[in-house]
Protein backbone atom coordinates (compact mmCIF):
# COMPACT_ATOMS: atom_id res chain seq x y z
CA UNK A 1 45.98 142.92 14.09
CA UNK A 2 49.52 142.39 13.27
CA UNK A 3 51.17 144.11 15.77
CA UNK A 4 49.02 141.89 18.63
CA UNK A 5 50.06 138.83 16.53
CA UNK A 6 53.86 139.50 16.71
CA UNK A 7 53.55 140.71 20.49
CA UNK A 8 52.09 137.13 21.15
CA UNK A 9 54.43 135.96 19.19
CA UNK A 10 57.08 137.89 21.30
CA UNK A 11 55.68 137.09 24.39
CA UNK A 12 55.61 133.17 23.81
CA UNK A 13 59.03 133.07 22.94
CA UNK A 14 60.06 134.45 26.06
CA UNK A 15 57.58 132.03 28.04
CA UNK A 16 59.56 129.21 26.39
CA UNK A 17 62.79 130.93 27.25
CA UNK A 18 62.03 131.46 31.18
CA UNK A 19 60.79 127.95 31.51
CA UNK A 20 63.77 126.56 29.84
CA UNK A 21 65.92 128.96 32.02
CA UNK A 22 63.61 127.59 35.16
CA UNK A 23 63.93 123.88 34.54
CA UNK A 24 68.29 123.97 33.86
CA UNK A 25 68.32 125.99 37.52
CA UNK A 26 65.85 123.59 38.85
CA UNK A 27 67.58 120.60 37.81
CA UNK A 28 71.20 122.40 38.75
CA UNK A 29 69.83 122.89 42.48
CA UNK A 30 68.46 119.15 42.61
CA UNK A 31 71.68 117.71 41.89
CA UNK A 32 73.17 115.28 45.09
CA UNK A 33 76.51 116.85 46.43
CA UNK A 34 75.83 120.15 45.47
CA UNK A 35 75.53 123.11 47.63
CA UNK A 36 74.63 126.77 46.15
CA UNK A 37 76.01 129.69 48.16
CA UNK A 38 74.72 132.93 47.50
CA UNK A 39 77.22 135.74 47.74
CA UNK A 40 77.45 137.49 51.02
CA UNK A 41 78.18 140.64 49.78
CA UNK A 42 75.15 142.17 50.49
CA UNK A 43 74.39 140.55 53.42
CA UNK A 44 74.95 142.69 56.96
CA UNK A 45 77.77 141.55 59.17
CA UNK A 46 75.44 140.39 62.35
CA UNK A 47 74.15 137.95 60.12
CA UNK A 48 77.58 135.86 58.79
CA UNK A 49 77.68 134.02 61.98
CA UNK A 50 74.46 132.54 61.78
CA UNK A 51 75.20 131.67 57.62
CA UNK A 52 78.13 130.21 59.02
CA UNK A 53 76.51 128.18 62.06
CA UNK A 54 73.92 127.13 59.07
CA UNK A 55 76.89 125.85 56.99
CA UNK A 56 78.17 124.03 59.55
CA UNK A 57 75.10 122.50 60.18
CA UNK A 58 75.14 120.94 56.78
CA UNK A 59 78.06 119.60 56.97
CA UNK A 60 76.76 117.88 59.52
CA UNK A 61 73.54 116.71 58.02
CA UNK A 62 75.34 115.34 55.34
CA UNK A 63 78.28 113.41 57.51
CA UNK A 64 75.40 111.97 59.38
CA UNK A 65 74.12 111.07 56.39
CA UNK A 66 76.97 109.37 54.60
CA UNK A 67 77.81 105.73 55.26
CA UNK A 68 79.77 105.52 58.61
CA UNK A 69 82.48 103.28 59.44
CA UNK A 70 81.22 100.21 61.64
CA UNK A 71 83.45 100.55 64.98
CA UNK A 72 83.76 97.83 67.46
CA UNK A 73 81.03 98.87 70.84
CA UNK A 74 82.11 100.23 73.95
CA UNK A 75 80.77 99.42 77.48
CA UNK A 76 79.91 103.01 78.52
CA UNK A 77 79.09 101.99 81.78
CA UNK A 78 81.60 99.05 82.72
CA UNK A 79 80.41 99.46 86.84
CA UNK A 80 76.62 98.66 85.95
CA UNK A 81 75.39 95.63 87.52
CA UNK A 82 72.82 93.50 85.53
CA UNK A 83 71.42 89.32 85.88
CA UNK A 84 70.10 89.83 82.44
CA UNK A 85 71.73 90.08 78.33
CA UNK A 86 68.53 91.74 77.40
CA UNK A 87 68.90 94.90 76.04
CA UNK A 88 67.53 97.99 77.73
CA UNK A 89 64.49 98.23 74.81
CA UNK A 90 62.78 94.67 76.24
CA UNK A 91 63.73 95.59 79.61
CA UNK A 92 61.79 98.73 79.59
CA UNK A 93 58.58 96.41 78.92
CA UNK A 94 59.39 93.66 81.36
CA UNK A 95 57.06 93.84 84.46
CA UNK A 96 60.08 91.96 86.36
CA UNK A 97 62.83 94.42 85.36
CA UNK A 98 63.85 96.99 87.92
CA UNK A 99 65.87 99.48 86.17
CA UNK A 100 68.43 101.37 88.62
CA UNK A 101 71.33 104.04 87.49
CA UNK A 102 73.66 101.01 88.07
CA UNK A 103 72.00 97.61 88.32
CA UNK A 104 69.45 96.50 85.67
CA UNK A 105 67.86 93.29 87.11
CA UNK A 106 64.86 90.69 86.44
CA UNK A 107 63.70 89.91 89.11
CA UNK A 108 62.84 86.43 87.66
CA UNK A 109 66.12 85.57 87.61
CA UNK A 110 69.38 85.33 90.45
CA UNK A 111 69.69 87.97 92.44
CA UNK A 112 72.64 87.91 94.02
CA UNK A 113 75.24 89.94 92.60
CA UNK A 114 79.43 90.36 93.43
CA UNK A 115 78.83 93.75 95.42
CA UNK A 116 82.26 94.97 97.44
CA UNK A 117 81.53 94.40 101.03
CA UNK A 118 81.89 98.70 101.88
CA UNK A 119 79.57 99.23 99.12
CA UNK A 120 76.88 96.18 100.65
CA UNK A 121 73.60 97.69 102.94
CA UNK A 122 74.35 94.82 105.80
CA UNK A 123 71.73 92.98 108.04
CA UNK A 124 69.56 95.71 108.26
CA UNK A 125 69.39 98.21 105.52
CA UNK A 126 66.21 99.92 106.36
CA UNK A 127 65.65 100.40 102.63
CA UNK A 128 64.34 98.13 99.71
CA UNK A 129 62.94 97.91 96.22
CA UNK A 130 59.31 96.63 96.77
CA UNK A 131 58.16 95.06 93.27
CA UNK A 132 54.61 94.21 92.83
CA UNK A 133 53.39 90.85 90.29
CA UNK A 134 52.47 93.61 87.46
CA UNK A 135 51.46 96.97 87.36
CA UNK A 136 51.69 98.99 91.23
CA UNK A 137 48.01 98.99 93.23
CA UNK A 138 46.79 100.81 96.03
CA UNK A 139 46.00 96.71 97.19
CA UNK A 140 49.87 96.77 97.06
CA UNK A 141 50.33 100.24 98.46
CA UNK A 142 48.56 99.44 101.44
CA UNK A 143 50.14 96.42 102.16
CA UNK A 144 53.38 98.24 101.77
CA UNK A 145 51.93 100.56 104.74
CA UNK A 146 50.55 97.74 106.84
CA UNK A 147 54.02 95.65 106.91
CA UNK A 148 55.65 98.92 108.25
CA UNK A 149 56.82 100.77 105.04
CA UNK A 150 57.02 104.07 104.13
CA UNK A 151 57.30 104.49 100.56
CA UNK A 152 60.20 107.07 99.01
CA UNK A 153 59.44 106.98 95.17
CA UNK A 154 58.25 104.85 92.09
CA UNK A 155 61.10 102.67 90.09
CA UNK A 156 60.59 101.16 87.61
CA UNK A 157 59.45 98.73 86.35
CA UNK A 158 56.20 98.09 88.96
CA UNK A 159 58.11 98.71 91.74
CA UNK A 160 58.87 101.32 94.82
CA UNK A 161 61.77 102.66 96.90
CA UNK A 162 60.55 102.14 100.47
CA UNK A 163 61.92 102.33 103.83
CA UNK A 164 61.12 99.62 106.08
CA UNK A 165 62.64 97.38 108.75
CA UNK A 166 64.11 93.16 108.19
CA UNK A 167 60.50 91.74 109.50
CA UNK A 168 58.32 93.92 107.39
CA UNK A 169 60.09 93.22 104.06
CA UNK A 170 59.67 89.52 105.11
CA UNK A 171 56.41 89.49 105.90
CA UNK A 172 55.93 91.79 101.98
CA UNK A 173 57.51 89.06 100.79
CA UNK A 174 55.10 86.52 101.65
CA UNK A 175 52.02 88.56 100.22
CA UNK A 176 50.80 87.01 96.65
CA UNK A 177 51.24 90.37 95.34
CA UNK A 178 54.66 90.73 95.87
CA UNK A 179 57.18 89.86 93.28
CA UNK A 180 60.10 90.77 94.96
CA UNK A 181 61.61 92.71 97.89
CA UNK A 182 65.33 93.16 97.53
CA UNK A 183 67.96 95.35 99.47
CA UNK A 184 68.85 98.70 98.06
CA UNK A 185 72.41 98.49 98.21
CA UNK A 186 74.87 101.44 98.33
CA UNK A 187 75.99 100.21 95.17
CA UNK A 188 73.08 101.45 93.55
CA UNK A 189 73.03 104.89 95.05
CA UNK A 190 76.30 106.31 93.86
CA UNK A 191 77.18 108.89 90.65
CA UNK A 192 78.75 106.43 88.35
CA UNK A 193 82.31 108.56 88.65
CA UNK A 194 81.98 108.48 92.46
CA UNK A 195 80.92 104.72 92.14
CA UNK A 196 84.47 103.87 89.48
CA UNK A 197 86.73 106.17 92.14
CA UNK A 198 84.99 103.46 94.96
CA UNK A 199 85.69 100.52 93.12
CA UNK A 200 89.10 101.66 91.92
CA UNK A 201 90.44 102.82 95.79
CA UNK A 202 90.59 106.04 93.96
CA UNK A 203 91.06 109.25 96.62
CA UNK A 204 88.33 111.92 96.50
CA UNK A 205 90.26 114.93 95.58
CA UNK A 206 91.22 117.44 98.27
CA UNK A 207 88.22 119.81 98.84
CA UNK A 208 86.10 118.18 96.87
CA UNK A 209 81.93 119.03 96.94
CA UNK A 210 79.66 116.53 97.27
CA UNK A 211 75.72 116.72 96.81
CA UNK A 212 74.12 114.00 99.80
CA UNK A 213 70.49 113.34 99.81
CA UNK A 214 69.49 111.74 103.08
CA UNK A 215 66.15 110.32 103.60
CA UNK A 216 63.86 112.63 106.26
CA UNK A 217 64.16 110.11 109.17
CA UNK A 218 67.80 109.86 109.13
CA UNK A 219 69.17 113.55 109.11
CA UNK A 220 70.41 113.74 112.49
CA UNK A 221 72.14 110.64 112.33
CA UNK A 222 73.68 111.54 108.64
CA UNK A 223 75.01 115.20 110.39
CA UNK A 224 76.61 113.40 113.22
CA UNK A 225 78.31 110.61 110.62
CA UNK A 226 79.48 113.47 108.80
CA UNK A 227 81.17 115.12 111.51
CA UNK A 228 82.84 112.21 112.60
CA UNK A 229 84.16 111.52 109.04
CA UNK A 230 85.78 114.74 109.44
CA UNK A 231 83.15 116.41 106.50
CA UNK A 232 81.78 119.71 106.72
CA UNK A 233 78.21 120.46 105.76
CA UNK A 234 78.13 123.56 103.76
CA UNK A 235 74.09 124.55 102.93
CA UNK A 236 70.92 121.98 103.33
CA UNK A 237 68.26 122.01 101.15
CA UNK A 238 64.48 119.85 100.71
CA UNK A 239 63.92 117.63 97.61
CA UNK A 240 60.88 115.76 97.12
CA UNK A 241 63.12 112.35 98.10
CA UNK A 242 64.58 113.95 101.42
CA UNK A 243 66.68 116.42 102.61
C-alpha cells in the first residue's frame, strides 16, 4: 500500500511538471514577433527549398500585415476614357454603365468623348454597343435582329456588341427598349500598350507580331487592307468573336 501511494505520488509530480513544461512552451510559441525554427539537420536536402519558399512566405504574411506607408495613387491606365468619377465598384451595378477595356461610360450621361480622329469609326462604322433600359431580353434581341443586326457578344452592363448598318442603329434607337446605341470606336478595341504607342506617334518596332481579330463578314476585306499596308499574315485561326 505504500509503494502505490509513493508511485502516485511520483506520478503526480511529474503531471504537474509536464503541464508546467507545456504551458511556458505554449505561451513561448504564442508570443507576437516570434518565429521558432526547428533545426534542419535532420531534414533531407530536397526538402530545404520548400522550408525556404515557406520562410519566405512569412515574411511576407507578416509585411502584408504590418502597417504600410500611405503612398500618393497612380492612374494605371492614364489612356482610359470615362464620362463618369464613379468608381469601378458602383459601376459594376449600374444598368447604364458599359464597361469597355478603355472607356467606362454611363450612358445617362454625355457621350461624346475627345477621340483622335485615326482612332474615330467615321460615318459608318458598321459596329455598335446596343444597350437595353435594364437587364438584356429576347424582346430586345429580336429587335436587334429585325433593325438589321447581328449580334457579336454580351458587354456589360445590359448591353451587346453588334454589327449593323447607320439606319438600323437609328431606327434601335427609337425602340422604348433601347437605352442607348453608340459607335464602337477603334479607340476601344486596342491593347492598352498598342493604344499609348497610338496616342504617343510611337513606331511599332521592326518585325513586330500582332494578334488581329476580324469579325467573319469582313475577312477578305481585312487580308486585302493588310497587304496593302505592306503586313504579312503569318497563320489564321477561329475564335468564338471572329476569325
Amino acid at each position: 500500500m505504500k509503494n502505490w501511494q509513493t508511485l502516485s505520488a511520483v506520478l503526480l509530480t511529474m503531471f504537474i511538471v509536464g503541464l508546467a513544461y507545456l504551458s511556458f512552451w505554449v505561451g513561448l510559441n504564442d508570443r507576437p514577433d516570434t518565429l521558432v525554427i526547428k533545426p534542419l539537420s535532420n531534414v533531407p536536402s530536397n526538402k530545404v527549398s520548400s522550408l525556404v519558399d515557406l520562410a519566405n512566405s512569412a515574411e511576407l504574411s507578416a509585411a502584408v500585415s504590418a502597417p504600410a506607408e500611405v503612398k500618393p495613387e497612380t492612374d494605371s491606365f492614364p489612356y482610359r476614357l470615362t464620362n463618369t468619377k464613379s468608381p469601378i465598384g458602383k459601376l459594376v451595378r449600374n444598368e447604364k454603365a458599359v464597361l469597355l477595356r478603355n472607356a467606362f461610360i454611363d450612358t445617362s450621361l454625355d457621350t461624346m468623348f475627345e477621340i483622335p480622329e485615326s482612332l474615330l469609326a467615321g460615318d459608318n462604322p458598321k459596329t455598335y454597343i446596343a444597350q437595353a433600359k435594364g437587364p438584356v431580353t429576347a424582346a430586345f434581341r429580336r429587335h436587334i435582329a429585325a433593325t438589321g443586326g447581328r449580334i457579336i457578344s454580351y458587354i456589360p452592363n445590359n448591353a451587346y456588341l453588334v454589327r449593323m448598318e447607320v439606319a438600323g442603329a437609328n431606327r434601335l434607337k427609337e425602340w422604348s427598349g433601347t437605352q442607348s446605341v453608340l459607335p464602337f470606336q477603334p479607340y476601344y478595341k486596342l491593347d492598352m500598350k498598342l493604344l499609348e504607342m497610338a496616342i504617343t506617334d510611337q513606331p511599332l518596332p521592326v518585325d513586330a507580331l500582332l494578334n488581329v481579330v476580324l469579325f467573319p463578314d469582313c475577312e477578305m476585306t481585312a487580308v486585302k487592307h493588310f497587304a496593302d499596308l505592306g503586313v504579312d499574315v503569318l497563320s489564321q485561326d477561329r475564335t468564338p468573336f471572329g476569325t
